[in-house]
Protein backbone atom coordinates (compact mmCIF):
# COMPACT_ATOMS: atom_id res chain seq x y z
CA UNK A 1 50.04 155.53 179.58
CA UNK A 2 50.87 154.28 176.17
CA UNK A 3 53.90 155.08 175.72
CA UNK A 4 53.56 157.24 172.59
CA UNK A 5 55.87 160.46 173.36
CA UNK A 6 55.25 162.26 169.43
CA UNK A 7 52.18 161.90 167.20
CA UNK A 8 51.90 157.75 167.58
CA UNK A 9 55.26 156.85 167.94
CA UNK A 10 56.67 155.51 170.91
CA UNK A 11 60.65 156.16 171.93
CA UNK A 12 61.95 153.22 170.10
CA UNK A 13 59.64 154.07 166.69
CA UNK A 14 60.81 157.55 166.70
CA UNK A 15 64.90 156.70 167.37
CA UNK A 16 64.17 154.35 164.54
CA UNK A 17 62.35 156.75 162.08
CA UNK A 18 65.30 159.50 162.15
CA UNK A 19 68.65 156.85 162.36
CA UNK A 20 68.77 157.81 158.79
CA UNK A 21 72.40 155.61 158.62
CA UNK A 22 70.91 152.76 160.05
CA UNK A 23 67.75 152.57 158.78
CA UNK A 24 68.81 151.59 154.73
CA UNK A 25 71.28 148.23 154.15
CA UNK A 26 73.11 150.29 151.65
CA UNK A 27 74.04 153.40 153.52
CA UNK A 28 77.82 152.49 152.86
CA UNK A 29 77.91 152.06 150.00
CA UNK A 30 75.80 155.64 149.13
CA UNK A 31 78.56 157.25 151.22
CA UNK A 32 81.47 155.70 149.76
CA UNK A 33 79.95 157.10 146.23
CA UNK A 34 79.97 160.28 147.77
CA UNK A 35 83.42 160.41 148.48
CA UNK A 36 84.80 158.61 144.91
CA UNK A 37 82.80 161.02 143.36
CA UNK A 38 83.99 163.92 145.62
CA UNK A 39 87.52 163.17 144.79
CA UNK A 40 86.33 162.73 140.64
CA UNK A 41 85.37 166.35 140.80
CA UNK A 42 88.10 167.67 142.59
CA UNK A 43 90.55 165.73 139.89
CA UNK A 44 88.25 166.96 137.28
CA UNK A 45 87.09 170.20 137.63
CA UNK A 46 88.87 173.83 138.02
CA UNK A 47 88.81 174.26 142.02
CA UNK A 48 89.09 176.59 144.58
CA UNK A 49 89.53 175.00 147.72
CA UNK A 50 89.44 175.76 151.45
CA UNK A 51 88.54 179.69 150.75
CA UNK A 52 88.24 181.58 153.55
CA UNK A 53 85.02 184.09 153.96
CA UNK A 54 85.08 184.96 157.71
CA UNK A 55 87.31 184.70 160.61
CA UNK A 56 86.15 181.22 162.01
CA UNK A 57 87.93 177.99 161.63
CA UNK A 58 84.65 176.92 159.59
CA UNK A 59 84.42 179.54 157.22
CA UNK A 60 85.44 177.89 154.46
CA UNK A 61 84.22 176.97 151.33
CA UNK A 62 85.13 175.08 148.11
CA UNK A 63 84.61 176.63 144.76
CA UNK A 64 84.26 174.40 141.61
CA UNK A 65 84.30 176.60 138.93
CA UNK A 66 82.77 176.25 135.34
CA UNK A 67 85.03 177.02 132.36
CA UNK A 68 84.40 179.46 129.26
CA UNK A 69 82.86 182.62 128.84
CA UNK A 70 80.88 183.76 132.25
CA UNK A 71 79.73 185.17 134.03
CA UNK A 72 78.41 181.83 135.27
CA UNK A 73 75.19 180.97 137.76
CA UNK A 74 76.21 179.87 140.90
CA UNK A 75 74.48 177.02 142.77
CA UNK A 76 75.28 176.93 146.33
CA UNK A 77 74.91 173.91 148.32
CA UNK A 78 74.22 173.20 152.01
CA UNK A 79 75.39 169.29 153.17
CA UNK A 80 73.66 167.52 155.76
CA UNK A 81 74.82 165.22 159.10
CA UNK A 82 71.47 166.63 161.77
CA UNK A 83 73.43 170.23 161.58
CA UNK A 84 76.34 167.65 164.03
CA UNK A 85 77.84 166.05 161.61
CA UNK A 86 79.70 165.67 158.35
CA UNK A 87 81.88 168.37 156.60
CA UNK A 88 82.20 169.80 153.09
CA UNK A 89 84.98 167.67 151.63
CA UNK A 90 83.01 164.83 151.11
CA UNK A 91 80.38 166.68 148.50
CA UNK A 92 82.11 168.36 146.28
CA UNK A 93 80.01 165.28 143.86
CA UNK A 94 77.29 167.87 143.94
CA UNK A 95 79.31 169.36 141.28
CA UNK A 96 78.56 167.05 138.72
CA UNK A 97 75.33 168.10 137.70
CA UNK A 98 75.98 171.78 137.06
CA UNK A 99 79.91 172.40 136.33
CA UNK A 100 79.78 170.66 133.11
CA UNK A 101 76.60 172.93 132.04
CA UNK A 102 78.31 175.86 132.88
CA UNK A 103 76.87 176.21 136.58
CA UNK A 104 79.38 177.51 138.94
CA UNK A 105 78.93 175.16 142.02
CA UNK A 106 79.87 176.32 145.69
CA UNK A 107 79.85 173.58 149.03
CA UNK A 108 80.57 175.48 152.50
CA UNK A 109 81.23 174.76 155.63
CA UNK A 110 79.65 175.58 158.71
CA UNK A 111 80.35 175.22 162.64
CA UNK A 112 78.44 171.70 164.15
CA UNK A 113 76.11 171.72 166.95
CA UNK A 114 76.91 171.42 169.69
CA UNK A 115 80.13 173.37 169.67
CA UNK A 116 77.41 176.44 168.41
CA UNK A 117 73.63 176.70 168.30
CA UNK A 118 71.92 177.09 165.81
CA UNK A 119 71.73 180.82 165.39
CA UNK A 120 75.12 180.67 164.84
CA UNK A 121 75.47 177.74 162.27
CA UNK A 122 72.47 179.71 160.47
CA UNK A 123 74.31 183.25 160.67
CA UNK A 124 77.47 181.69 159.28
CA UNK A 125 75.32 179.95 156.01
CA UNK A 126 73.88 183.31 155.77
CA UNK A 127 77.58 185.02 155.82
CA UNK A 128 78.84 182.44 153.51
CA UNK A 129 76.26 183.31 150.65
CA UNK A 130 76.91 187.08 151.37
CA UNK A 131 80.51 186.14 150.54
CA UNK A 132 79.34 184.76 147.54
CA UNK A 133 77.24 187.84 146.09
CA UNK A 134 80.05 190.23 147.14
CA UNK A 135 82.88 188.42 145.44
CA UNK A 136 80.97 186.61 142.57
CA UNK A 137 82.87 188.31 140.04
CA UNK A 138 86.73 187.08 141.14
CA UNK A 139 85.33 183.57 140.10
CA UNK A 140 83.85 184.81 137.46
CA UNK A 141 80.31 184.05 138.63
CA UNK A 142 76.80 186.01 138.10
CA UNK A 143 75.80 187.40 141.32
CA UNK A 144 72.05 187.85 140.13
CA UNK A 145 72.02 184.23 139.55
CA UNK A 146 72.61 182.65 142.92
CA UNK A 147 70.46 179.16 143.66
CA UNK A 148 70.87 176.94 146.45
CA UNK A 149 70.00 173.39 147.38
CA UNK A 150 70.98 170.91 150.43
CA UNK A 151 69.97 167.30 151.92
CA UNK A 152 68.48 166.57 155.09
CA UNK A 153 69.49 168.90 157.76
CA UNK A 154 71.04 170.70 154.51
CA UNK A 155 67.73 171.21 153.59
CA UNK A 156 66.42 172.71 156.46
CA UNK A 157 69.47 175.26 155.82
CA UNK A 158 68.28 176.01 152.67
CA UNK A 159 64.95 176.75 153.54
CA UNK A 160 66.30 179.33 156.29
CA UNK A 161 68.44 180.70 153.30
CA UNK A 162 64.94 181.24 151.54
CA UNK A 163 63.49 182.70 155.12
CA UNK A 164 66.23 185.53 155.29
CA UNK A 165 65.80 189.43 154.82
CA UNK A 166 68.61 190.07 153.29
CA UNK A 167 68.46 193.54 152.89
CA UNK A 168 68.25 193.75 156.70
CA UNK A 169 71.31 190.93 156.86
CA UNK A 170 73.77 193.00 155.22
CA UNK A 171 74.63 196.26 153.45
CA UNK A 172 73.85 196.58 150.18
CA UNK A 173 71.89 193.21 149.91
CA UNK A 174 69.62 192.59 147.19
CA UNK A 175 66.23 191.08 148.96
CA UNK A 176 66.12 187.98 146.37
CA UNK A 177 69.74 187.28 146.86
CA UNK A 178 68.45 183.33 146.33
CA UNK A 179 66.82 183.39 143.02
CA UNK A 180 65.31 179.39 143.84
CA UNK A 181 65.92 176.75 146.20
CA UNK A 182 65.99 172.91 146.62
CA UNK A 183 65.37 171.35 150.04
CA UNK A 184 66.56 167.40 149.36
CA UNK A 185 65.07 165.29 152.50
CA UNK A 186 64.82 168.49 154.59
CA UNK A 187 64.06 168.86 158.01
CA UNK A 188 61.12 171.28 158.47
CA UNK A 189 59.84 170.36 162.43
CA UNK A 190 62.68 169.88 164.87
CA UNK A 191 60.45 169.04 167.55
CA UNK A 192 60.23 165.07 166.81
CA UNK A 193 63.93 165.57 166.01
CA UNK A 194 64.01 166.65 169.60
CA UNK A 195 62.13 164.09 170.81
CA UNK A 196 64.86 161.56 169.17
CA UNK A 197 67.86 159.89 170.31
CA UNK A 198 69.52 162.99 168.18
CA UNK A 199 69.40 165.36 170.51
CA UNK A 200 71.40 163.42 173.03
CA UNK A 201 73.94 165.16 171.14
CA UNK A 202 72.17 168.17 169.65
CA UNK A 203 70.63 169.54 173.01
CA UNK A 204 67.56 171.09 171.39
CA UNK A 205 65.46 172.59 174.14
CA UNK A 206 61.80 173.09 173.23
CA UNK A 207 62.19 177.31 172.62
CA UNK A 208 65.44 176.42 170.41
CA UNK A 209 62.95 173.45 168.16
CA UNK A 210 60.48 175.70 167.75
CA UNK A 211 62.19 178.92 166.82
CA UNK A 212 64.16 177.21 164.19
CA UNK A 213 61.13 175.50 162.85
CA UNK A 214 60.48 176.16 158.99
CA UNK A 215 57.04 174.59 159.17
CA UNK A 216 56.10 177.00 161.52
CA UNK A 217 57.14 180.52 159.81
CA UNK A 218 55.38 182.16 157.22
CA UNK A 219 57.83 182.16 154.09
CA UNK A 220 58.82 185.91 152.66
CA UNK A 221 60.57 184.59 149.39
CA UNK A 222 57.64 184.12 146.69
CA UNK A 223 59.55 180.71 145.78
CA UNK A 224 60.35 178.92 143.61
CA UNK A 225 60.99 176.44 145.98
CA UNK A 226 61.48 172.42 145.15
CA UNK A 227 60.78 170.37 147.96
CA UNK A 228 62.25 166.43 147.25
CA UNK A 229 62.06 163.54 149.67
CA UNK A 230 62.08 159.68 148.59
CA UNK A 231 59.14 157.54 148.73
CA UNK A 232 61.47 154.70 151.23
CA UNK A 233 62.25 157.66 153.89
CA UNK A 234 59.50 156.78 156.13
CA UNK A 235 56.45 158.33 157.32
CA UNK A 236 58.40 161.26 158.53
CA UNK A 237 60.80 161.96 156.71
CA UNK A 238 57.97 162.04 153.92
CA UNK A 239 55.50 164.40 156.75
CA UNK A 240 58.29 166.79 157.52
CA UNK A 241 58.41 167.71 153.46
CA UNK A 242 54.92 167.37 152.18
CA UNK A 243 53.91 169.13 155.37
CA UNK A 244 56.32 172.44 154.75
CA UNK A 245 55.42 172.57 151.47
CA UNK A 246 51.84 172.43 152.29
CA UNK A 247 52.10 175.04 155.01
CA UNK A 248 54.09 177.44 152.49
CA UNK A 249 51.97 176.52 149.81
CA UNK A 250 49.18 177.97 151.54
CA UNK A 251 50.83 180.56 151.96
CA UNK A 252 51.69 182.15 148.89
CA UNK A 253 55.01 180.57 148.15
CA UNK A 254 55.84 178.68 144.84
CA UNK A 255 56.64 175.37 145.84
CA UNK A 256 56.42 172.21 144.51
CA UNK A 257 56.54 168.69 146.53
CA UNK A 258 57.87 166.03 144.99
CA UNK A 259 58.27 162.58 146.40
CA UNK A 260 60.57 160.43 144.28
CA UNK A 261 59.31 156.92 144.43
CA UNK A 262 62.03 153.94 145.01
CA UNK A 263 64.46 156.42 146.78
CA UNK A 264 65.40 156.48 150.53
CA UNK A 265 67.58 159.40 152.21
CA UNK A 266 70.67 158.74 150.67
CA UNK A 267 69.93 157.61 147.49
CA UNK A 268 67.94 161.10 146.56
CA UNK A 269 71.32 163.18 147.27
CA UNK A 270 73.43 160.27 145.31
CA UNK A 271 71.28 161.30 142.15
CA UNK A 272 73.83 164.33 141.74
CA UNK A 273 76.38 161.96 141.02
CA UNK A 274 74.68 161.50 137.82
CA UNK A 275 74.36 164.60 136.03
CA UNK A 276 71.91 163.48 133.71
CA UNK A 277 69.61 162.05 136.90
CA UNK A 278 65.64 163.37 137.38
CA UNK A 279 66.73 165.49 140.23
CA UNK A 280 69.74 166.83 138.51
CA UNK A 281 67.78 167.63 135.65
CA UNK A 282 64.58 169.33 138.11
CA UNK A 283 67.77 171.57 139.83
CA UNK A 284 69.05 172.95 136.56
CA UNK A 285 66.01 174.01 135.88
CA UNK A 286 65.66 175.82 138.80
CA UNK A 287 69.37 177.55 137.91
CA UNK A 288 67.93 178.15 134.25
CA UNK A 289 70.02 175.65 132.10
């Protein structure tokens, strides 16, 4: 045998190509930006903290509202950690970009693997954004403007956002609840993830990869959908989003790939520290502004 357990990559290759942390020399320092400019937006900006929109000790979310006349879009954002780690205090930064232009911006929580699978960590995304539409207007927010974005497993979220049926999800639901989406260094196969050193934690089984697998479903929301990962990911990282957007490409959906050259995984979600970044810009498109 060859040792090769996914694709070409033997165990060692594979642990290396998804330890996102310890694969960049800078990963510090993107994550201590992350939290200065966290604690800049909460300082800065009109916020809602630690609102409750279910029963669960993680349904929470944070609320940075814009100011003036509304109502205002709302962009919704998903954080990342492999669906383990990480929590929403940490990213209220992806603020930044749309709060000043008038964009409503919303960061939830959600319940880690593997305390839940992920069924549940998906159901309670979906109920957060339901919470969202339903009480848009005591933020003063536009409930027919609702976008949503996320990084890494973040973006996987987001892309299982785009693969509800809303209308079957909860009374009343419009069926493009999402109006557009951003997957940020997104996870679209979870079998190599699997395969990884992750899942000493995580505790995928092979059923569990594949049904939660957005490379393998064929997408119901006609898009659009942006689809970012940096050119310094590696191989995969770089696979897992030009292959999903090939897959729902040809499949009807609207969505664009777009691999930012001179970025790695951290330093594509650090562009929303700078409102006036490429990415920031391509987002608030997406939301209309």
């Amino acid at each position: 045998m060859d040792g090769t357990i996914y694709r070409e990559y033997d165990q060692n290759s594979l642990d290396d190509l998804y330890n996102n942390r310890g694969r960049f020399p800078d990963t510090d320092d993107c994550k201590a930006a992350q939290s200065n400019g966290s604690d800049e937006a909460k300082a800065e900006y009109n916020c809602r903290l630690d609102v409750k929109f279910g029963d669960g000790a993680s349904d929470i979310l944070d609320i940075y509202q814009a100011e003036g006349d509304g109502p205002h879009p709302i962009h919704f954002f998903f954080h990342g950690g492999y669906w383990k780690s990480n929590t929403k205090d940490d990213f209220g930064f992806v603020a930044k970009p749309f709060v000043p232009h008038g964009i409503t911006t919303v960061v939830a929580e959600y319940p880690l693997i593997p305390s839940v699978r992920m069924d549940t960590l998906i159901d309670r995304c979906r109920a957060a954004l339901e919470w969202v539409w339903e009480n848009a207007e005591s933020f003063n927010g536009d409930k027919n403007n609702i976008t949503i974005s996320g990084h890494s497993a973040g973006g996987h979220i987001t892309a299982m956002m785009m693969q509800t049926d809303w209308t079957s999800y909860g009374s009343g639901l419009p069926k493009d609840l999402v109006k557009a989406g951003c997957s940020i260094s997104g996870v679209s196969d979870l079998e190599p993830v699997r395969l990884s050193f992750q899942n000493d934690e995580l505790q995928f089984d092979e059923k569990e990869a594949a049904e939660f697998s957005t490379l393998l479903m064929d997408p119901i929301h006609h898009g659009p959908l942006l689809a970012v990962v940096g050119s310094m990911e590696g191989e995969e990282f770089v696979r897992q989003t030009s292959d999903l957007a090939d897959a729902w490409g040809s499949k009807g959906m609207d969505i664009k790939c777009w691999i930012m050259e001179g970025k790695h995984h951290f330093t594509t979600i650090n562009q929303y520290l700078d409102a006036e970044s490429e990415l920031s810009r391509a987002v608030r498109e997406l939301v209309g502004k």
